[in-house]
C-alpha atoms as a PDB file:
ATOM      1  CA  UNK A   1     -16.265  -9.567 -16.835  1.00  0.00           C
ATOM      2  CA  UNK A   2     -19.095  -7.466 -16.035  1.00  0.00           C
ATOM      3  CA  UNK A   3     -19.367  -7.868 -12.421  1.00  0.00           C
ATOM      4  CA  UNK A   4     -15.182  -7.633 -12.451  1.00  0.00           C
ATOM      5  CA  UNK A   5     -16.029  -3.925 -13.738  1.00  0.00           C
ATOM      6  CA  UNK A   6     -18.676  -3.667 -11.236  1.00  0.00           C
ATOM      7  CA  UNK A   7     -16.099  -3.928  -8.402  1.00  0.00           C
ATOM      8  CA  UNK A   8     -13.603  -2.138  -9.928  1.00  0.00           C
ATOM      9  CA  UNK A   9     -14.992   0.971 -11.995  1.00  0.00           C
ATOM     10  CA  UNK A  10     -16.818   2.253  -8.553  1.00  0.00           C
ATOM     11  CA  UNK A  11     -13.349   2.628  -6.897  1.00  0.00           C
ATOM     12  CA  UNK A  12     -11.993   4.382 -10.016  1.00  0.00           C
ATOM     13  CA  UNK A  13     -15.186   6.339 -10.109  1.00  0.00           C
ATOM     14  CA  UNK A  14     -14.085   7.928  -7.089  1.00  0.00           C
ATOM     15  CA  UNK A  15     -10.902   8.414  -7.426  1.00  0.00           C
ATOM     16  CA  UNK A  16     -11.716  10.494 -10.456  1.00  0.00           C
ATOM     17  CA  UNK A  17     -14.272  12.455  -8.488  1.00  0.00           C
ATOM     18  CA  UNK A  18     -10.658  13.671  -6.425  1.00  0.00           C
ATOM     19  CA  UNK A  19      -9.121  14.407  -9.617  1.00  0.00           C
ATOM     20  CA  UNK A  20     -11.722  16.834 -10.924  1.00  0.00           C
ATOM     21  CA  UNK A  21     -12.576  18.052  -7.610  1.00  0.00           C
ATOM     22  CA  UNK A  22      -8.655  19.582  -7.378  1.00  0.00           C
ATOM     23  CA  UNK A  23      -8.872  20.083 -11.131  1.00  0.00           C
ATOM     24  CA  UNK A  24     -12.381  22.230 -11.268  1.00  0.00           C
ATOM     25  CA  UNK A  25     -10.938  23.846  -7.958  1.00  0.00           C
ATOM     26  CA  UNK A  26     -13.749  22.619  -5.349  1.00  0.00           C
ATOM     27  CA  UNK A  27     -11.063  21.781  -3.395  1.00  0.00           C
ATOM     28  CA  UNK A  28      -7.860  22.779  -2.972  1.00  0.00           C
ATOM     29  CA  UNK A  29      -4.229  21.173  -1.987  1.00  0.00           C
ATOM     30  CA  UNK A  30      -3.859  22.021   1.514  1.00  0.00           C
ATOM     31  CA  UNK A  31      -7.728  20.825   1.799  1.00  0.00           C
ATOM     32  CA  UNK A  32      -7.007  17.332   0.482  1.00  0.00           C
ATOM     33  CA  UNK A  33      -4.617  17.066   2.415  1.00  0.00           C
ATOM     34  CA  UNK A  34      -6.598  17.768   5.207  1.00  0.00           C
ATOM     35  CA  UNK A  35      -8.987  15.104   4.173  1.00  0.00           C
ATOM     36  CA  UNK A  36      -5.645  12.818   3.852  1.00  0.00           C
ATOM     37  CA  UNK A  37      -4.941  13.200   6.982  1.00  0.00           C
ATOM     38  CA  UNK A  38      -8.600  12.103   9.006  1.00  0.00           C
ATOM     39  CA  UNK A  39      -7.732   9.086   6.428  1.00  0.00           C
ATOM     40  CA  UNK A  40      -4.477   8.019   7.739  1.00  0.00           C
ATOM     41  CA  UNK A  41      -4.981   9.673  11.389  1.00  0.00           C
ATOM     42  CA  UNK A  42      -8.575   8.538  11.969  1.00  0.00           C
ATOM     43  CA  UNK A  43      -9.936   6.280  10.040  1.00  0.00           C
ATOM     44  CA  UNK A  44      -7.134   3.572   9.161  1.00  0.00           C
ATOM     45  CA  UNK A  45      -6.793   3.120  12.638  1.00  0.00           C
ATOM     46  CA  UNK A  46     -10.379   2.753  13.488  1.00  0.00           C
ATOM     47  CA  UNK A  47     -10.220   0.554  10.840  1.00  0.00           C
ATOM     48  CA  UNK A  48      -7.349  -1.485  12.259  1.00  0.00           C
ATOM     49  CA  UNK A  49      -8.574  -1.938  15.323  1.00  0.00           C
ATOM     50  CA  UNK A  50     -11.896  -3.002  14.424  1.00  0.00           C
ATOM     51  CA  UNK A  51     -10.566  -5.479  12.610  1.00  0.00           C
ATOM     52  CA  UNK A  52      -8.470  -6.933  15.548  1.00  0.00           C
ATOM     53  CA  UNK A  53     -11.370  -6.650  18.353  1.00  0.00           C
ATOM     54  CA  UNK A  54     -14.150  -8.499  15.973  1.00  0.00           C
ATOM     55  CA  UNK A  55     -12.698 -11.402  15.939  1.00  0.00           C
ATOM     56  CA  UNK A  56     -10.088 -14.398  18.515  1.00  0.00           C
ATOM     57  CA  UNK A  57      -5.979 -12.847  17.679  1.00  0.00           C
ATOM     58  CA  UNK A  58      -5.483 -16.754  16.944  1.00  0.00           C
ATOM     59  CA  UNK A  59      -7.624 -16.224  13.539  1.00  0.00           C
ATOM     60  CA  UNK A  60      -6.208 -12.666  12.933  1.00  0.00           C
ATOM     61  CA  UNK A  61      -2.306 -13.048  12.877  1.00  0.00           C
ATOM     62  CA  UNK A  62      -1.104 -16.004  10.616  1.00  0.00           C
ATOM     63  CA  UNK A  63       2.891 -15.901  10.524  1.00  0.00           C
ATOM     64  CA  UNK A  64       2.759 -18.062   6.928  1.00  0.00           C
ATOM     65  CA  UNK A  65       0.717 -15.366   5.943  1.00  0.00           C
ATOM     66  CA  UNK A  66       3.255 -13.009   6.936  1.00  0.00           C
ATOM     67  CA  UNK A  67       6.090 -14.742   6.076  1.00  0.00           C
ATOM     68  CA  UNK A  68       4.562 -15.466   2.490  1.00  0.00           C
ATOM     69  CA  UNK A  69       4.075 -11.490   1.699  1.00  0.00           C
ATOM     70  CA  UNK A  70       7.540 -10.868   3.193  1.00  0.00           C
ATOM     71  CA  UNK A  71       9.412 -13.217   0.974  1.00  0.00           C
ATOM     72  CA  UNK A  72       7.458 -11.653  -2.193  1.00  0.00           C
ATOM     73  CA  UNK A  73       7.862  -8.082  -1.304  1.00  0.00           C
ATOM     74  CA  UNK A  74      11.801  -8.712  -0.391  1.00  0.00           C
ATOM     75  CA  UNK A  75      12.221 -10.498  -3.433  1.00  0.00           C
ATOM     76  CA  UNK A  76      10.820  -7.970  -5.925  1.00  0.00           C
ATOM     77  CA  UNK A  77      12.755  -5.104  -3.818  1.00  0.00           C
ATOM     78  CA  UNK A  78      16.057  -7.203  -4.090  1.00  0.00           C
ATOM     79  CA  UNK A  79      15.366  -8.145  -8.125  1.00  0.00           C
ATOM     80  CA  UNK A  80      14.981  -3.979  -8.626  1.00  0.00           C
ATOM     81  CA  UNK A  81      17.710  -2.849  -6.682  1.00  0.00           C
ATOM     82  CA  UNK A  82      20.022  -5.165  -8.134  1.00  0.00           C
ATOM     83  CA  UNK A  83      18.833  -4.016 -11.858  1.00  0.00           C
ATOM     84  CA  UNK A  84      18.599  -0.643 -11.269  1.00  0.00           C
ATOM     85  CA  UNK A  85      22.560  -0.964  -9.092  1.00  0.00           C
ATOM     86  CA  UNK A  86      24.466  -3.467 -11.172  1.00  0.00           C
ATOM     87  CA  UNK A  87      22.790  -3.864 -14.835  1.00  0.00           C
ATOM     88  CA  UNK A  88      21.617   0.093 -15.371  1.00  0.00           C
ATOM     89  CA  UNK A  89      24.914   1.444 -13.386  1.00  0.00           C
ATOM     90  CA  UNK A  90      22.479   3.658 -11.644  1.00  0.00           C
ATOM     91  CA  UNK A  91      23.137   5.405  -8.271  1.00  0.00           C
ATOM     92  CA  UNK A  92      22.354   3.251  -4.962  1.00  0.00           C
ATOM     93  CA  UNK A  93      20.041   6.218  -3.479  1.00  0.00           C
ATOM     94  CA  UNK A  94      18.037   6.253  -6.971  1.00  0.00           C
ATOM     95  CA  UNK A  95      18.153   2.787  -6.976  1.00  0.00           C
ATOM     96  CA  UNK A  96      16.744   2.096  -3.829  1.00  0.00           C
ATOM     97  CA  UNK A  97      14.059   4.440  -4.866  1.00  0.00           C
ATOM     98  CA  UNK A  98      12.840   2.703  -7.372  1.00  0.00           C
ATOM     99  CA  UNK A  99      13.082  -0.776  -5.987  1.00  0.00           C
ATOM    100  CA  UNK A 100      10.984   0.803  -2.949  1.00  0.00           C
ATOM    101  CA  UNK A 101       8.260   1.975  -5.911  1.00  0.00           C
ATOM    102  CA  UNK A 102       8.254  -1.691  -6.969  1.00  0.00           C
ATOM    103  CA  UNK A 103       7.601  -3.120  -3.770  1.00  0.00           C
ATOM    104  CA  UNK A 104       5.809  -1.256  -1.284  1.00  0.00           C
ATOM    105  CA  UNK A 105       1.432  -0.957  -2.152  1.00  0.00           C
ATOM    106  CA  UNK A 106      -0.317   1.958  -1.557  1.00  0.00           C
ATOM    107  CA  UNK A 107      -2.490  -0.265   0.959  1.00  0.00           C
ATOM    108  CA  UNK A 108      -4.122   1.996   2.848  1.00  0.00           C
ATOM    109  CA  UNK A 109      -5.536   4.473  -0.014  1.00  0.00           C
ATOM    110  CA  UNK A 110      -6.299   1.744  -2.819  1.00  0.00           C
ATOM    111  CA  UNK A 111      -5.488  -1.734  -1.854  1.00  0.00           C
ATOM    112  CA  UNK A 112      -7.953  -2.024   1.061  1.00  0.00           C
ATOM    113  CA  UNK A 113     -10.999  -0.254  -0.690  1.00  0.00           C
ATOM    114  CA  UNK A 114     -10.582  -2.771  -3.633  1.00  0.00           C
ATOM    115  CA  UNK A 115      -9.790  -5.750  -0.977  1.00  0.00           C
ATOM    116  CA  UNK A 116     -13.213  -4.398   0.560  1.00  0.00           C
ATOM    117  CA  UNK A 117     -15.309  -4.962  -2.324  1.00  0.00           C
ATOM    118  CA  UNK A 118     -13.909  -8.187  -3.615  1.00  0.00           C
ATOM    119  CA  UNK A 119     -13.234 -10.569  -0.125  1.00  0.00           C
ATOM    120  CA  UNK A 120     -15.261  -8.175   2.404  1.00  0.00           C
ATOM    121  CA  UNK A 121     -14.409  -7.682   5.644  1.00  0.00           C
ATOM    122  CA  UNK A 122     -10.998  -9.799   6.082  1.00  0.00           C
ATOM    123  CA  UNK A 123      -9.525  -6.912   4.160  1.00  0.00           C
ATOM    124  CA  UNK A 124      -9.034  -5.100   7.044  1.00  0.00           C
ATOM    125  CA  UNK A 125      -6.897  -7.652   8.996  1.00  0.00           C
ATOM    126  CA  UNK A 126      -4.637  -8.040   5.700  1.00  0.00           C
ATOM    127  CA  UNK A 127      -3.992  -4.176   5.824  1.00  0.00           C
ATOM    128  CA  UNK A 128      -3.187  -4.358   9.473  1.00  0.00           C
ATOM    129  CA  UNK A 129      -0.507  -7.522   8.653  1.00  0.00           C
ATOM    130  CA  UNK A 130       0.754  -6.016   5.033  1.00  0.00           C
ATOM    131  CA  UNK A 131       1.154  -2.753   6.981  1.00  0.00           C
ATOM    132  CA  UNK A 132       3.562  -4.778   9.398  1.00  0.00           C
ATOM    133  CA  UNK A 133       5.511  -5.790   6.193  1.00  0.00           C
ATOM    134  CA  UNK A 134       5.718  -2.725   4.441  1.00  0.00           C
ATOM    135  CA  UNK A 135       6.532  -0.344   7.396  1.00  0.00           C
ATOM    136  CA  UNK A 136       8.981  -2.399   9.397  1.00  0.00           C
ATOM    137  CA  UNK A 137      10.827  -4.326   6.744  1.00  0.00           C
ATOM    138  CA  UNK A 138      10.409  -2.453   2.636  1.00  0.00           C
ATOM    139  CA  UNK A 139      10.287   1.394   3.760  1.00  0.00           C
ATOM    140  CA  UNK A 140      12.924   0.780   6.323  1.00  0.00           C
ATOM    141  CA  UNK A 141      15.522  -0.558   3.922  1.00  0.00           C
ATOM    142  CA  UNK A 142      15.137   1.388   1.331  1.00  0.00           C
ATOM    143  CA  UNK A 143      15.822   5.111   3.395  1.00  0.00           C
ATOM    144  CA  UNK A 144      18.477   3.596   4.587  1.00  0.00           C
ATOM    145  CA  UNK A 145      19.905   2.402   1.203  1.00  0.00           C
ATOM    146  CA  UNK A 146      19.116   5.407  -0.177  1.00  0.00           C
ATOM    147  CA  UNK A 147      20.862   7.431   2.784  1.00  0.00           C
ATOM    148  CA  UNK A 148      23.637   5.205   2.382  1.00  0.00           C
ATOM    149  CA  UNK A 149      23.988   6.090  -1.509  1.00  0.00           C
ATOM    150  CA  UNK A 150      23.970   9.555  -0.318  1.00  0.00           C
ATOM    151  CA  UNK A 151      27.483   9.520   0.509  1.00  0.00           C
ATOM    152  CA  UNK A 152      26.617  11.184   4.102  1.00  0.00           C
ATOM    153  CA  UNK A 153      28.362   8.193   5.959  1.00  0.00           C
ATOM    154  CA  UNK A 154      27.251   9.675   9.502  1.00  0.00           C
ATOM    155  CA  UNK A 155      23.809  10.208   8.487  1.00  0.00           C
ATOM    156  CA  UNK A 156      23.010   6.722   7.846  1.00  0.00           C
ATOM    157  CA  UNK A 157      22.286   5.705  11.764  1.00  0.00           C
ATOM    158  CA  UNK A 158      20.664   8.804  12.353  1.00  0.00           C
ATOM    159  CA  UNK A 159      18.197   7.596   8.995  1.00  0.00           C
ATOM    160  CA  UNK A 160      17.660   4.716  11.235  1.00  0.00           C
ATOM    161  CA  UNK A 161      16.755   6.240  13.836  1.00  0.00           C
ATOM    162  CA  UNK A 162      14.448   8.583  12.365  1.00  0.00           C
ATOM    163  CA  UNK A 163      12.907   6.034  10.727  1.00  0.00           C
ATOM    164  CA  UNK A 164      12.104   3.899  14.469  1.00  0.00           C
ATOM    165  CA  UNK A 165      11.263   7.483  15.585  1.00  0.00           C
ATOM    166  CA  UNK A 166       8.641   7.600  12.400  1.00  0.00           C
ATOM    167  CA  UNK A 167       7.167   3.852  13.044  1.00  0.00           C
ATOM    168  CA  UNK A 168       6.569   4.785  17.067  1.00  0.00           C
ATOM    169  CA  UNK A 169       4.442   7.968  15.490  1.00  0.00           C
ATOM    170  CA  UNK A 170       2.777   5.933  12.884  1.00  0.00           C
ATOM    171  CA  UNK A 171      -0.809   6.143  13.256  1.00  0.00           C
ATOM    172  CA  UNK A 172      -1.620   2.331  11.222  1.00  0.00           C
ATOM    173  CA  UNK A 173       0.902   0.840  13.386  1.00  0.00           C
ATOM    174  CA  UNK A 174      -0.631   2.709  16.390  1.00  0.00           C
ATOM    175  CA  UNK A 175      -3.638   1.507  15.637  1.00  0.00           C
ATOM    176  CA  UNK A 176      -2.039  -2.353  15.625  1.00  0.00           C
ATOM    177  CA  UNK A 177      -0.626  -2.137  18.697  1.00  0.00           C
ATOM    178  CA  UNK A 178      -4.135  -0.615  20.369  1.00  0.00           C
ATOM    179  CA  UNK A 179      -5.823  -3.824  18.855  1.00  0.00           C
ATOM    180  CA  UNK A 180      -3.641  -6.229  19.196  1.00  0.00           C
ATOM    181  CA  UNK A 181      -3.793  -4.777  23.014  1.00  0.00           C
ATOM    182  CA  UNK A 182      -7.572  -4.954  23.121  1.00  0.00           C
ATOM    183  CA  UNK A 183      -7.574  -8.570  21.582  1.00  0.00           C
ATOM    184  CA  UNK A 184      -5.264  -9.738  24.605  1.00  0.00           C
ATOM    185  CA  UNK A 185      -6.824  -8.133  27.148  1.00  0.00           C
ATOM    186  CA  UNK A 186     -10.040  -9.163  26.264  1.00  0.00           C
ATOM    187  CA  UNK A 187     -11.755  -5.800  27.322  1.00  0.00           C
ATOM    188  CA  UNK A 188     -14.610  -5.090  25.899  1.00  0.00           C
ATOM    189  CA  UNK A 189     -14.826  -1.484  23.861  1.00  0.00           C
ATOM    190  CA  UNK A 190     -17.865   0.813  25.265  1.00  0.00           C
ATOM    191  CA  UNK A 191     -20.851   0.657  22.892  1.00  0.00           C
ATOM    192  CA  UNK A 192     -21.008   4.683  21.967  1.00  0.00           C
ATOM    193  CA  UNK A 193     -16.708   4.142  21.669  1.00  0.00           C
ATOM    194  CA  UNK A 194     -17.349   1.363  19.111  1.00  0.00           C
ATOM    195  CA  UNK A 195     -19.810   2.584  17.265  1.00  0.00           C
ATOM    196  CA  UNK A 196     -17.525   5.745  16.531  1.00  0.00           C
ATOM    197  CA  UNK A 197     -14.758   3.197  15.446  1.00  0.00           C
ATOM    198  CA  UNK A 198     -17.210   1.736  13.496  1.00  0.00           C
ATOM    199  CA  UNK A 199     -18.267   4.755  11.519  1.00  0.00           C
ATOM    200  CA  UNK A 200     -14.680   5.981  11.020  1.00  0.00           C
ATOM    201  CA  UNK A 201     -13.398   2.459   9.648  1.00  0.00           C
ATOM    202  CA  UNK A 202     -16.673   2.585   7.097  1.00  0.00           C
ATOM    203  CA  UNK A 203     -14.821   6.154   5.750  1.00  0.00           C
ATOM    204  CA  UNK A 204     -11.954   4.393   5.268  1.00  0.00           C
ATOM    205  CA  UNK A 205     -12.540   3.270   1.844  1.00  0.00           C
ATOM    206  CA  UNK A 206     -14.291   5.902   0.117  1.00  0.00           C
ATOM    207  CA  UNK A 207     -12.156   8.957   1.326  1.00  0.00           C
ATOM    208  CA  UNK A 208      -8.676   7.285   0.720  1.00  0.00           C
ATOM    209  CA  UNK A 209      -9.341   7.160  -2.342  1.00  0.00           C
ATOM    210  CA  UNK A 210     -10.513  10.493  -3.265  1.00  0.00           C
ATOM    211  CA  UNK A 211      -7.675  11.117  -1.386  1.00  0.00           C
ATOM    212  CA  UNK A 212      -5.559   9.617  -4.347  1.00  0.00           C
ATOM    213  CA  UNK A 213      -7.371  11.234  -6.747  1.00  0.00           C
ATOM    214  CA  UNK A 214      -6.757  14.354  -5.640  1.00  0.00           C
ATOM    215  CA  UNK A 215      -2.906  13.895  -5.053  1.00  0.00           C
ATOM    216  CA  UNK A 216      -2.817  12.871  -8.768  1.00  0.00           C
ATOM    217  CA  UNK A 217      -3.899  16.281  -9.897  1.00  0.00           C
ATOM    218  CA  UNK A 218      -0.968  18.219 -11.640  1.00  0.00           C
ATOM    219  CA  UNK A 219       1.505  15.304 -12.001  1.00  0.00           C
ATOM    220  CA  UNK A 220       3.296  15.347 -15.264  1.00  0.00           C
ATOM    221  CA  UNK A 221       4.932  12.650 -17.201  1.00  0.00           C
ATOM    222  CA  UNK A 222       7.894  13.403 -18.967  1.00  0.00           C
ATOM    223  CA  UNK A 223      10.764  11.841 -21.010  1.00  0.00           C
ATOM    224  CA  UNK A 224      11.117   9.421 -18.078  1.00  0.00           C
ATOM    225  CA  UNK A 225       9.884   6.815 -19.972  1.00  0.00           C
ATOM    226  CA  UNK A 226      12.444   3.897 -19.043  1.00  0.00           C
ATOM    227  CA  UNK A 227      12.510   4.326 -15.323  1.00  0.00           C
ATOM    228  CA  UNK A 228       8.599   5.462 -15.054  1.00  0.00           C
ATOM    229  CA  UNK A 229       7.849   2.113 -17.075  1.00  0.00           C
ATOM    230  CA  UNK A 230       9.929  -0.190 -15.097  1.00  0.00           C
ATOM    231  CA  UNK A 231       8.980   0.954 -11.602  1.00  0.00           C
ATOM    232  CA  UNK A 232       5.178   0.332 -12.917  1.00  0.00           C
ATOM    233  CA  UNK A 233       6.028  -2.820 -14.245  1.00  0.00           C
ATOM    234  CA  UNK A 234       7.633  -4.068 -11.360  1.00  0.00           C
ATOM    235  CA  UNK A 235       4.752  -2.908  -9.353  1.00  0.00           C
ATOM    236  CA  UNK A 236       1.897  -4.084 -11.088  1.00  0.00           C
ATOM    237  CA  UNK A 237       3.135  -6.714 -12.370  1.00  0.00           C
ATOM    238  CA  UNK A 238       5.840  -8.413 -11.135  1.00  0.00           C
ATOM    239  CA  UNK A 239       5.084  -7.567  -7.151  1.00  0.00           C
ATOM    240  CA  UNK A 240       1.505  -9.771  -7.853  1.00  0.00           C
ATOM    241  CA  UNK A 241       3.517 -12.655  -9.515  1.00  0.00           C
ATOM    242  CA  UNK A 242       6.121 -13.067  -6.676  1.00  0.00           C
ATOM    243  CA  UNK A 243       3.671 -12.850  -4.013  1.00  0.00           C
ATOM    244  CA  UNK A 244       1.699 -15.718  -6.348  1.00  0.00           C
ATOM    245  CA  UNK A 245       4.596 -17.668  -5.947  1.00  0.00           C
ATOM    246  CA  UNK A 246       5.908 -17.220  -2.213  1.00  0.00           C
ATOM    247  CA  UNK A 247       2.550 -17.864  -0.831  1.00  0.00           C
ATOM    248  CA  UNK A 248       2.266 -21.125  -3.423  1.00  0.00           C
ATOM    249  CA  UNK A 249       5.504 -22.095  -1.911  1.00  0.00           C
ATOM    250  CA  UNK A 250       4.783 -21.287   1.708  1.00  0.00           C
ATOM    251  CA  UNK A 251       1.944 -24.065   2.872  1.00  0.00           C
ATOM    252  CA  UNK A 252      -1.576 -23.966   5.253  1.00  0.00           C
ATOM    253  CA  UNK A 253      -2.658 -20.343   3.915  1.00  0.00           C
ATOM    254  CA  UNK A 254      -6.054 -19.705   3.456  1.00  0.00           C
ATOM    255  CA  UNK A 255      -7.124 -18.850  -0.353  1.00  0.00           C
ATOM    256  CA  UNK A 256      -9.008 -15.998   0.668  1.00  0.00           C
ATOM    257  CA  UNK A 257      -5.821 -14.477   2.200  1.00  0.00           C
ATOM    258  CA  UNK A 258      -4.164 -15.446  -1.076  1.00  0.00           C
ATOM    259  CA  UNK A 259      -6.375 -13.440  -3.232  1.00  0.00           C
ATOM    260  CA  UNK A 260      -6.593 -10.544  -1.049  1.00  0.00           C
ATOM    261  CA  UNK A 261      -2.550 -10.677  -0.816  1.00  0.00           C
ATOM    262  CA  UNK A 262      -2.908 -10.415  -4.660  1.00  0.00           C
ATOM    263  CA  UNK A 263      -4.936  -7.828  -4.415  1.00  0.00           C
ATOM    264  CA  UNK A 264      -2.991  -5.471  -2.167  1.00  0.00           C
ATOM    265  CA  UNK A 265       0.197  -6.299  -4.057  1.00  0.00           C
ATOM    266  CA  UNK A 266      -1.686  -5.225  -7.471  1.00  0.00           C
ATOM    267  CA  UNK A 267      -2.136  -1.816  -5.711  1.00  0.00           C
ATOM    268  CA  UNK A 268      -0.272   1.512  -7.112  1.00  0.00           C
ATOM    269  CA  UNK A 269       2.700   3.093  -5.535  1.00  0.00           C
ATOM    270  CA  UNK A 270       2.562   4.377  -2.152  1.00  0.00           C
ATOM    271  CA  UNK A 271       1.000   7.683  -1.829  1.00  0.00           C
ATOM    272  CA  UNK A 272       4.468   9.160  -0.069  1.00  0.00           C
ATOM    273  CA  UNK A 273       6.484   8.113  -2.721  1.00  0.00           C
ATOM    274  CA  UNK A 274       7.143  11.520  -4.790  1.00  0.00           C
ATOM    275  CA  UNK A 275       8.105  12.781  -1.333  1.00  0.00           C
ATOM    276  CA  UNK A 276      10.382  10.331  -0.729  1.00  0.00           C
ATOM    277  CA  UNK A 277      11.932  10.403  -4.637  1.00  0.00           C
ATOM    278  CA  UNK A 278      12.252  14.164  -4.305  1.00  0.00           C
ATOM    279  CA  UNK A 279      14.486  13.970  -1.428  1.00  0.00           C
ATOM    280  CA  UNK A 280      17.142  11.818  -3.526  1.00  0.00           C
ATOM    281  CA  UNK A 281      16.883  13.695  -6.665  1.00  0.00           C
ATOM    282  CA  UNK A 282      13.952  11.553  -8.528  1.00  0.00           C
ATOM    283  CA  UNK A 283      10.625  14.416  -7.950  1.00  0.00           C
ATOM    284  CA  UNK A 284       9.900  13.621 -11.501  1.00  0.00           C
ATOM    285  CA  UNK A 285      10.353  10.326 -11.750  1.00  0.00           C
ATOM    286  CA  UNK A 286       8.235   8.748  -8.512  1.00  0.00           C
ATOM    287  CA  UNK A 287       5.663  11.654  -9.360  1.00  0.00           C
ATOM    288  CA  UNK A 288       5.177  10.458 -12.463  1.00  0.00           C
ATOM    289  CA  UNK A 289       5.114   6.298 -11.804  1.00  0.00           C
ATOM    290  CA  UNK A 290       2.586   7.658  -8.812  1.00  0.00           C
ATOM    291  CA  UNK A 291       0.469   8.665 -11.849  1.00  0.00           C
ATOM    292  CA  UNK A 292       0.927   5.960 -14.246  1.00  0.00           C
ATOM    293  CA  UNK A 293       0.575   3.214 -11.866  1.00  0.00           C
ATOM    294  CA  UNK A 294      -2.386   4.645 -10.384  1.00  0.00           C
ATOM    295  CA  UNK A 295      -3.921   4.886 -14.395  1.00  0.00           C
ATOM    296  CA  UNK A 296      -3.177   1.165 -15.121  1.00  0.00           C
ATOM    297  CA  UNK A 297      -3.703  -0.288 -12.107  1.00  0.00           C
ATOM    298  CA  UNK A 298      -7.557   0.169 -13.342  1.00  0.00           C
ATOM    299  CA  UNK A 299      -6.307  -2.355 -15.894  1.00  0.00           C
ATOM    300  CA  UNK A 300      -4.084  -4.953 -13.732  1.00  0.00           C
ATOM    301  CA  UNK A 301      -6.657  -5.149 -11.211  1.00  0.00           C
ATOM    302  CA  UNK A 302      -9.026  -5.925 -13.636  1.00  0.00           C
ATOM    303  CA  UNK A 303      -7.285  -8.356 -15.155  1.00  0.00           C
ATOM    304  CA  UNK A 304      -6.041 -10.366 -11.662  1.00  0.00           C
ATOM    305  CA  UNK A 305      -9.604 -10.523 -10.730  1.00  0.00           C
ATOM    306  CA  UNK A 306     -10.272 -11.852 -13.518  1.00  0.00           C
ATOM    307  CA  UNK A 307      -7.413 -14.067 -13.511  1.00  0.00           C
ATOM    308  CA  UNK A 308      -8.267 -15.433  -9.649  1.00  0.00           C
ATOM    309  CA  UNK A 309     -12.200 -15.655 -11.044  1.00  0.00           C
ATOM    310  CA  UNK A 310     -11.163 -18.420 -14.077  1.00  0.00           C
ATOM    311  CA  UNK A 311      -8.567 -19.985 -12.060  1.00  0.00           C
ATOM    312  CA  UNK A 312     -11.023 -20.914  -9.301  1.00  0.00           C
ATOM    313  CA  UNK A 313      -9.310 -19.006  -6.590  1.00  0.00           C
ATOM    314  CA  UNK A 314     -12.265 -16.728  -6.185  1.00  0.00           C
ATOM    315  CA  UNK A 315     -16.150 -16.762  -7.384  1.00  0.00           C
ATOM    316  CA  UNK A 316     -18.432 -13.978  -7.734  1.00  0.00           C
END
């Protein structure tokens, strides 16, 4: 248990340090955002594409693997949008929010810095193919649910093509294609070119999540108690268990990726997701999950590594 909270009180460590830097005023919004932004528009990619030019495409892109995370993450996003739509009555733009909350990781900002630490450096390659998975397929469906719910019957193609208009601009995905690019090719990247890459994708970690920390600072929970608790639920829990079972049902996948899938899946909310919630009427609500999540997920982490440790899947 001790070396479990070695791994995992570091990350939280730093995540705090955002926190108190917002809170004691070091820093201030439009700041960390700044910082947010070398994170997603710098760094990730570097990170990315690293990743895809260390190593043959052949051992980088498994389709089980991708299949596998797909199944999971569809299944927990169907499972909340049919509680939230048919057993709780609720809207189909709220519900779609809160199916999206259960499903989609914050994998960029805290599921590949704890990744990192426990399975090293194939981390990176699972961000680049749960990226695929979360930005093409979950994110995707729910804006356009949640359009649809909207009532605004001619908005709902223009949602989707705002949202291919947002994936072409997407600096991850960007990232993926330069890779994946690189990895065919076969060209070689310049030594002073890499070694840039190479210091951005070590940032990576560390920043995103004082990133998170930071974006946590002022969020209030709230009398929101029933929707807050199942969109964490679903996340931390639930999103972990159904990605246990795809990827025991899907064969040839290595248990590395397995516990690394687990890992990313155990991940909060994604950082976007009060932005997206305020849009459809739920600022408190995603805020607040955002926050709670983020809180436990010290715990649930915790607990899955320790899980994957006495099951055998992983050893320290």
């Amino acid at each position: 248990m001790l070396a479990i909270l070695g791994i995992t009180t570091p990350i939280f460590l730093l995540i705090g340090l955002g926190y108190i830097a917002r809170w004691s005023g070091i820093i201030q919004r439009d700041q960390m955002q700044g910082v947010g932004v070398f994170v997603l528009y710098c760094a990730l990619p570097a990170l990315v594409i690293r990743a895809l030019t260390q190593q043959p495409l052949e051992d980088i892109f498994k389709l089980n693997y991708l299949v596998a995370y797909g199944l999971g993450s569809i299944a927990v996003f169907s499972g909340g949008l049919l509680l939230c739509l048919k057993r709780q009555r609720q809207p189909l733009n709220a519900s779609a929010m809160q199916a999206l909350g259960m499903a989609a990781s914050n994998s960029g900002f805290v599921g590949y810095p704890v990744a990192a630490m426990v399975i090293g450096s194939p981390a990176a390659v699972l961000l680049a193919l749960n990226m695929v998975i979360e930005n093409l397929l979950i994110i995707p469906a729910a804006l356009i649910l949640a359009e649809m719910g909207s009532h605004q019957g001619s908005s709902v193609w223009k949602t989707v093509k705002h949202t291919a208009l947002s994936l072409i601009k997407n600096p991850v995905l960007i990232g993926l294609l330069v890779g994946i690019s690189l990895a065919v090719s076969h060209v070689q990247i310049p030594g002073p070119l890499f070694k840039a890459i190479d210091m951005l994708a070590d940032a990576a970690g560390p920043a995103a999540l004082f990133v998170i920390g930071g974006a946590l600072f002022g969020l209030q929970v709230k009398g929101m108690a029933r929707d807050v608790g199942q969109i964490v639920a679903g996340k931390l829990l639930f999103h972990p268990l159904a990605i246990f079972i795809a990827f025991y049902l899907v064969p040839g996948i290595d248990p590395l990726y397995m516990a690394g899938a687990l890992l990313f899946a155990a991940a909060p909310l994604i950082s976007i997701y009060p932005l997206l919630g305020q849009r459809y009427g739920l600022a408190g609500v995603s805020a607040a999950a955002l926050l709670v999540a983020t809180i436990a997920s010290f715990f649930t982490l915790s607990l899955i590594i320790w899980l994957m440790t006495m099951s055998g899947l992983m050893t320290f």
